[in-house]
Protein backbone atom coordinates (compact mmCIF):
# COMPACT_ATOMS: atom_id res chain seq x y z
CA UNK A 1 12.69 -25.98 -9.12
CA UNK A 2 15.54 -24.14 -7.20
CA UNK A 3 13.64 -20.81 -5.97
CA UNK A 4 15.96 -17.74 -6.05
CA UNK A 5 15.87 -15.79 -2.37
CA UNK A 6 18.03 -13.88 0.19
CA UNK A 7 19.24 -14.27 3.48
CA UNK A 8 19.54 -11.90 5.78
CA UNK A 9 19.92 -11.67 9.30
CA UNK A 10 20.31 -14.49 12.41
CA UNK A 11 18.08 -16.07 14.84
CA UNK A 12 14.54 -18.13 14.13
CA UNK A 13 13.71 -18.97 10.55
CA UNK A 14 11.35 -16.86 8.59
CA UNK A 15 10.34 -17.38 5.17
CA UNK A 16 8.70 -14.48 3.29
CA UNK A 17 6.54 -14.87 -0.22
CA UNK A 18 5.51 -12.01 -1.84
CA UNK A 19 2.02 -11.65 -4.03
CA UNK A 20 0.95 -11.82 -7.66
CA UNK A 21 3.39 -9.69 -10.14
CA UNK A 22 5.86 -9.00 -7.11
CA UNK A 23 9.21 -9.94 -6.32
CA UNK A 24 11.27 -10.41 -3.07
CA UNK A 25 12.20 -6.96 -2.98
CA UNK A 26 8.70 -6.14 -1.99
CA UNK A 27 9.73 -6.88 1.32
CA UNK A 28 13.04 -5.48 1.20
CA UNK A 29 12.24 -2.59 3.78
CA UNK A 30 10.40 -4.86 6.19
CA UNK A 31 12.58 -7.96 6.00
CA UNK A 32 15.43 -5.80 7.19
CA UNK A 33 13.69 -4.76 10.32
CA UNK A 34 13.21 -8.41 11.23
CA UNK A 35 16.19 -9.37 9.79
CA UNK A 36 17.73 -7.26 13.48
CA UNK A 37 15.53 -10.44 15.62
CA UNK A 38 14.93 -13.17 13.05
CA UNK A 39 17.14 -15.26 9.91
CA UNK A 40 14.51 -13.77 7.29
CA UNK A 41 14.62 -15.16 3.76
CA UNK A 42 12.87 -13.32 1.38
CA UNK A 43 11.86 -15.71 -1.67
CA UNK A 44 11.05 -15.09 -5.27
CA UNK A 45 7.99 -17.58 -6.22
CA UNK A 46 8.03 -19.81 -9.60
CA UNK A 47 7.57 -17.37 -12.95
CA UNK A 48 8.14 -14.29 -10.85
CA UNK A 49 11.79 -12.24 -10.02
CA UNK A 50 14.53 -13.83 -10.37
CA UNK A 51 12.89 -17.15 -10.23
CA UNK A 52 13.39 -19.98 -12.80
CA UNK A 53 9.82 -19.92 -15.09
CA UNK A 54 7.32 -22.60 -15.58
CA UNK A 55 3.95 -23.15 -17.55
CA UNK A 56 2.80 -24.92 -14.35
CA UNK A 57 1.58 -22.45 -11.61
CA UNK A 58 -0.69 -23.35 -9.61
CA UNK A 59 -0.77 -23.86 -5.17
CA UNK A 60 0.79 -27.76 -4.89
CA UNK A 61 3.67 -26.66 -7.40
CA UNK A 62 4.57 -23.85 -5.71
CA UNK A 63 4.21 -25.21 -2.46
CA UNK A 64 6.59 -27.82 -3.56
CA UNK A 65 8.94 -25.47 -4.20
CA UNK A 66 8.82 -24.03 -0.75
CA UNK A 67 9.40 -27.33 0.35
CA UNK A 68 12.24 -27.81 -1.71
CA UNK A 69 13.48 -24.86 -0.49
CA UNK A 70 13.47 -25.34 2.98
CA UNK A 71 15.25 -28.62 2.76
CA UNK A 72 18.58 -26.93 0.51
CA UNK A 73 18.31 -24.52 3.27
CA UNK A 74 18.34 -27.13 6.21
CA UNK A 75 15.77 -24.92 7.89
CA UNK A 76 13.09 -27.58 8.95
CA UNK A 77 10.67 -25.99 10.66
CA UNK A 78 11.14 -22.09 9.83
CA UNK A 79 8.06 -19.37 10.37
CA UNK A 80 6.34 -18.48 7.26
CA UNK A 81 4.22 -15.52 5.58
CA UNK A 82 3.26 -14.93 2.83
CA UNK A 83 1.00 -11.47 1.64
CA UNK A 84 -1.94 -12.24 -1.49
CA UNK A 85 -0.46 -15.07 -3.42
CA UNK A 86 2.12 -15.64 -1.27
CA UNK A 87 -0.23 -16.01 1.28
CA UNK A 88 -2.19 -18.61 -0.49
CA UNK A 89 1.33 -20.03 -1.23
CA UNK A 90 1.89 -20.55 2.50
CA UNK A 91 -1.22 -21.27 3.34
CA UNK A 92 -1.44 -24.65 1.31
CA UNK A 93 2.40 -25.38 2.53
CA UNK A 94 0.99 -25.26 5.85
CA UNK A 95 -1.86 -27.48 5.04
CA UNK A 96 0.44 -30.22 3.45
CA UNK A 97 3.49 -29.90 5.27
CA UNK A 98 2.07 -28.96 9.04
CA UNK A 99 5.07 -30.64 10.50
CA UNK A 100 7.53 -28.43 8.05
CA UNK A 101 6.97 -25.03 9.64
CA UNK A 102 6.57 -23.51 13.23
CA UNK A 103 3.85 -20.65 12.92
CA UNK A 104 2.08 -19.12 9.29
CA UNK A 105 1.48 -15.69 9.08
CA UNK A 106 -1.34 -14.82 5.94
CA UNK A 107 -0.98 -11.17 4.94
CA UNK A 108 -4.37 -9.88 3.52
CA UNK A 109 -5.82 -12.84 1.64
CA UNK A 110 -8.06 -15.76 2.55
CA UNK A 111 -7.79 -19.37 1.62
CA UNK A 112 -11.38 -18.60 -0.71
CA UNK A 113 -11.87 -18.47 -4.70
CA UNK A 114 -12.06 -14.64 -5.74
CA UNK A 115 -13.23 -13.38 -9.36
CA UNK A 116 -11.22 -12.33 -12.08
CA UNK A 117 -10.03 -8.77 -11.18
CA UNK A 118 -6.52 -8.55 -12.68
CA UNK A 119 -7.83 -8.83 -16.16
CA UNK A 120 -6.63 -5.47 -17.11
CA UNK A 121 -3.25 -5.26 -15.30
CA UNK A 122 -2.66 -8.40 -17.66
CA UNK A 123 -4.04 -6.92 -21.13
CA UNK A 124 -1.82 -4.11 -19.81
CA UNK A 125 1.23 -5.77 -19.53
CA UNK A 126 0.86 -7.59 -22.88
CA UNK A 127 -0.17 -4.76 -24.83
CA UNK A 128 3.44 -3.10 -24.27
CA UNK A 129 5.53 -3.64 -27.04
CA UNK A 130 9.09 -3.68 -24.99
CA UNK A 131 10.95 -3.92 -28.71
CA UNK A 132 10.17 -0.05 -28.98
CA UNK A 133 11.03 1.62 -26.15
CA UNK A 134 14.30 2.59 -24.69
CA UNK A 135 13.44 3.87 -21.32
CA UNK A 136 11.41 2.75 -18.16
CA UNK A 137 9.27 5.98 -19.05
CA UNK A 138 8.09 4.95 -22.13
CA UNK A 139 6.97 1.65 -20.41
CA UNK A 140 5.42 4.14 -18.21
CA UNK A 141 3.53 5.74 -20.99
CA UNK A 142 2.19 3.00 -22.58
CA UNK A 143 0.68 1.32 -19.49
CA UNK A 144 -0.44 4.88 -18.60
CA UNK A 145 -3.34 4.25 -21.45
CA UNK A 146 -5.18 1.29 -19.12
CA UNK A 147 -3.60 1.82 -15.60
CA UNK A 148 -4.36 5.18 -14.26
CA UNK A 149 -3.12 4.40 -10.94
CA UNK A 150 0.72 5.47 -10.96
CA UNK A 151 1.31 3.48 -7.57
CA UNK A 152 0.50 0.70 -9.86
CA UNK A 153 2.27 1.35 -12.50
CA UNK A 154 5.63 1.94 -10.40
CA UNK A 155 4.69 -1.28 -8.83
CA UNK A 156 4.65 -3.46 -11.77
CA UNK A 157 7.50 -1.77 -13.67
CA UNK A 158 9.82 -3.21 -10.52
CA UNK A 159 9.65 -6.29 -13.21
CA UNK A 160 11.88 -4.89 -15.37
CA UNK A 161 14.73 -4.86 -16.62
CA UNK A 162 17.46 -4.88 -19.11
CA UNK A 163 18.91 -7.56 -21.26
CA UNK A 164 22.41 -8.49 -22.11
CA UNK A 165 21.36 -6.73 -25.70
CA UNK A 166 20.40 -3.24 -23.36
CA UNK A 167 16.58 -4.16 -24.44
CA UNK A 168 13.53 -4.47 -21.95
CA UNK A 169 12.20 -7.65 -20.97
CA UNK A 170 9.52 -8.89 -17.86
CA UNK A 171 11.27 -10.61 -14.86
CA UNK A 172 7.71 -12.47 -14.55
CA UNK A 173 6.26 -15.16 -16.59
CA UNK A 174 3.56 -13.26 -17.88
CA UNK A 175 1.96 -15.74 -20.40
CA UNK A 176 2.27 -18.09 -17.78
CA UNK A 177 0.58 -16.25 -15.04
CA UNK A 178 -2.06 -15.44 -17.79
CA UNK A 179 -2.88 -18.96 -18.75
CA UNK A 180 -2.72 -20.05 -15.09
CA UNK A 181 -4.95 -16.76 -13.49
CA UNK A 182 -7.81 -19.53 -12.66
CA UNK A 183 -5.12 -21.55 -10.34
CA UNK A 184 -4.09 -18.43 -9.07
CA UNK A 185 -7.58 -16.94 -7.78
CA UNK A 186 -8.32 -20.52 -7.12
CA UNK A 187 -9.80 -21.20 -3.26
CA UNK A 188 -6.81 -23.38 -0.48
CA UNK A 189 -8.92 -26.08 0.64
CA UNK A 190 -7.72 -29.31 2.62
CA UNK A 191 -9.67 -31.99 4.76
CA UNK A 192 -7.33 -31.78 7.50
CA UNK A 193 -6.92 -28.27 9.59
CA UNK A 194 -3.66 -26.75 10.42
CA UNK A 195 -3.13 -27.09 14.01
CA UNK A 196 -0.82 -24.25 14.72
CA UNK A 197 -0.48 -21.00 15.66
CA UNK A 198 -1.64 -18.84 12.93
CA UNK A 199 -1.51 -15.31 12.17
CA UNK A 200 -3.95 -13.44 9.67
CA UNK A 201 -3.37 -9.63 9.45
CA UNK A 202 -5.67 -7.74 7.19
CA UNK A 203 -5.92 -4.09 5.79
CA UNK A 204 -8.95 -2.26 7.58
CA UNK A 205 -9.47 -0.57 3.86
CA UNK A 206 -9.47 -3.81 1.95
CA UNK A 207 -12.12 -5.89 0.42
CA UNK A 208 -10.18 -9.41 0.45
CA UNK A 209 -11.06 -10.73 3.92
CA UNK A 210 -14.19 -10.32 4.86
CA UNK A 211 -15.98 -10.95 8.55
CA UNK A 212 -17.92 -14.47 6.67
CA UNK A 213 -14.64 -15.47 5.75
CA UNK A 214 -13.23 -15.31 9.52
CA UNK A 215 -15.99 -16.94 10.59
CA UNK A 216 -16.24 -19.40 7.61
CA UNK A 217 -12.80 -21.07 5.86
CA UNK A 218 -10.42 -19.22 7.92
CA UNK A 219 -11.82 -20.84 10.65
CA UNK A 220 -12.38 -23.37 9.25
CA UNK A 221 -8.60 -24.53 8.24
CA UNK A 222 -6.68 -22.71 10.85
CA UNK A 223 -7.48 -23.72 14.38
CA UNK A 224 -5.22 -21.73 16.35
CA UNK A 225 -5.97 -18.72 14.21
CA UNK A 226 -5.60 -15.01 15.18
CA UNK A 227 -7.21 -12.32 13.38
CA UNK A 228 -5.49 -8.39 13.28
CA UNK A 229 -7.04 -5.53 11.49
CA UNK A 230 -4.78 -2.71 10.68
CA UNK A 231 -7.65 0.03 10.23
CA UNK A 232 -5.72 2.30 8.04
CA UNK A 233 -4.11 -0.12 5.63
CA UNK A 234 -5.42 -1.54 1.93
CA UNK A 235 -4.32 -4.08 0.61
CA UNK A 236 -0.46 -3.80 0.65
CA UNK A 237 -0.34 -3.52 4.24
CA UNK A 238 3.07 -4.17 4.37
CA UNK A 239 3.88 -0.68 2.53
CA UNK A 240 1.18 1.09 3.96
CA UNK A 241 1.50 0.38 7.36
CA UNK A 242 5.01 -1.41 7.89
CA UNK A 243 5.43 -0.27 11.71
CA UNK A 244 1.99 -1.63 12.70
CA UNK A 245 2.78 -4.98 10.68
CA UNK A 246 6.34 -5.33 12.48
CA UNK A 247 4.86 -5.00 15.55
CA UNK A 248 1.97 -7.84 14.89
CA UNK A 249 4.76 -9.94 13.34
CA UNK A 250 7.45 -9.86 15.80
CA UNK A 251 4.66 -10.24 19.75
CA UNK A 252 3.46 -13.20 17.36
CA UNK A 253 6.56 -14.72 16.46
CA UNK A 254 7.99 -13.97 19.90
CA UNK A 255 5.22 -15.54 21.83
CA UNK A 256 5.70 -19.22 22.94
């Protein structure tokens, strides 16, 4: 599978994979910051953006096709980071391919199993009926019914977009992701460590790393492992707290 991305910038490589229902463009705002230091590619994951879709999604697919990536892009041994997903993503590329990347960065997620909790962004998503509306507001309306949240909602409506035919239609795979959400909340496990510098930056306000989990798998897996709390951040501490996350980023990156 060819993964769709973008290039920007010049300098040391840096691969960036977004989370569950995102796309590249997540990181749009970010990536261009480091795009001034590093050659950033931001990179649209199997059945999600501009991606080609699959019914297989699970960690050693798509970490295949991170692989495959970095080989078209003669890029050997670039950086990597991945936020929630992504971060699983790049967690288990690490783990397989150790001598395929330089550092890992893992943006608010750890390499545990977590419990269903996107149950009702999915029933969401597949209860609008896309052949009756003609506007991104009445997409808006009907996922207004479940989703209170309107961060959310804005969030998740970056998926769509119009067909050749002017109708609406999801960028993701969303039956896909649905059939697959076990493999997705799935734990990263491995026998072997990863032996390299490692980053972990998590939201002060979020619930997905925990202190046992530091001391437990993260620990565990990652050797060489650093762990930065942003104290004002959630979850999507890459939008909530970008200057904060450049900074961690770029003294980590930068440091021999």
């Amino acid at each position: 599978m060819k993964l769709h991305y973008k290039e920007m910038g010049h300098g040391q490589p840096l691969l960036i994979l977004h989370g569950l229902f995102g796309t590249l463009d997540n990181w749009a705002t970010l990536a261009k910051r480091l795009a001034e230091h590093y050659n950033v590619f931001m990179v649209d994951l199997r059945n999600h953006g501009r991606s080609p879709h699959s019914e297989q999604h699970d960690y050693d697919a798509m970490a295949e096709d991170v692989l495959r990536l970095v080989d078209d892009l003669q890029i050997p041994t670039p950086a990597i980071m991945g936020h929630s997903m992504g971060g699983k993503v790049a967690m288990n590329y690490a783990l397989k391919y150790p001598t395929r990347l330089t550092k890992l960065i893992v943006v608010d997620i750890a390499p545990k199993a977590y419990p269903p909790h996107h149950d009702e962004i999915i029933d969401a998503l597949q209860s609008v009926d896309l052949s009756n509306v003609t506007s991104r507001g009445d997409v808006d309306k009907q996922l207004a019914k479940t989703i209170s949240q309107e961060e959310v909602r804005l969030f998740l409506m970056k998926n769509l977009y119009r067909k050749e035919d002017n109708s609406f239609g999801w960028r993701m795979n969303l039956n896909a992701i649905e059939k697959n959400y076990e493999k997705i909340a799935a734990p990263i496990t491995s026998d072997t460590p990863f032996k390299k510098n490692t980053l972990f930056i998590k939201g002060g306000r979020s619930r997905y790393i925990l202190p046992e989990d530091v001391y437990g798998s993260i620990e565990h897996l990652f050797t060489l492992v650093e762990v930065e709390t942003i104290p004002n951040a959630g979850h999507w501490v890459h939008a909530e707290a970008p200057d904060e996350v450049y900074d961690l980023v770029t003294r980590f990156l930068d440091t021999p």
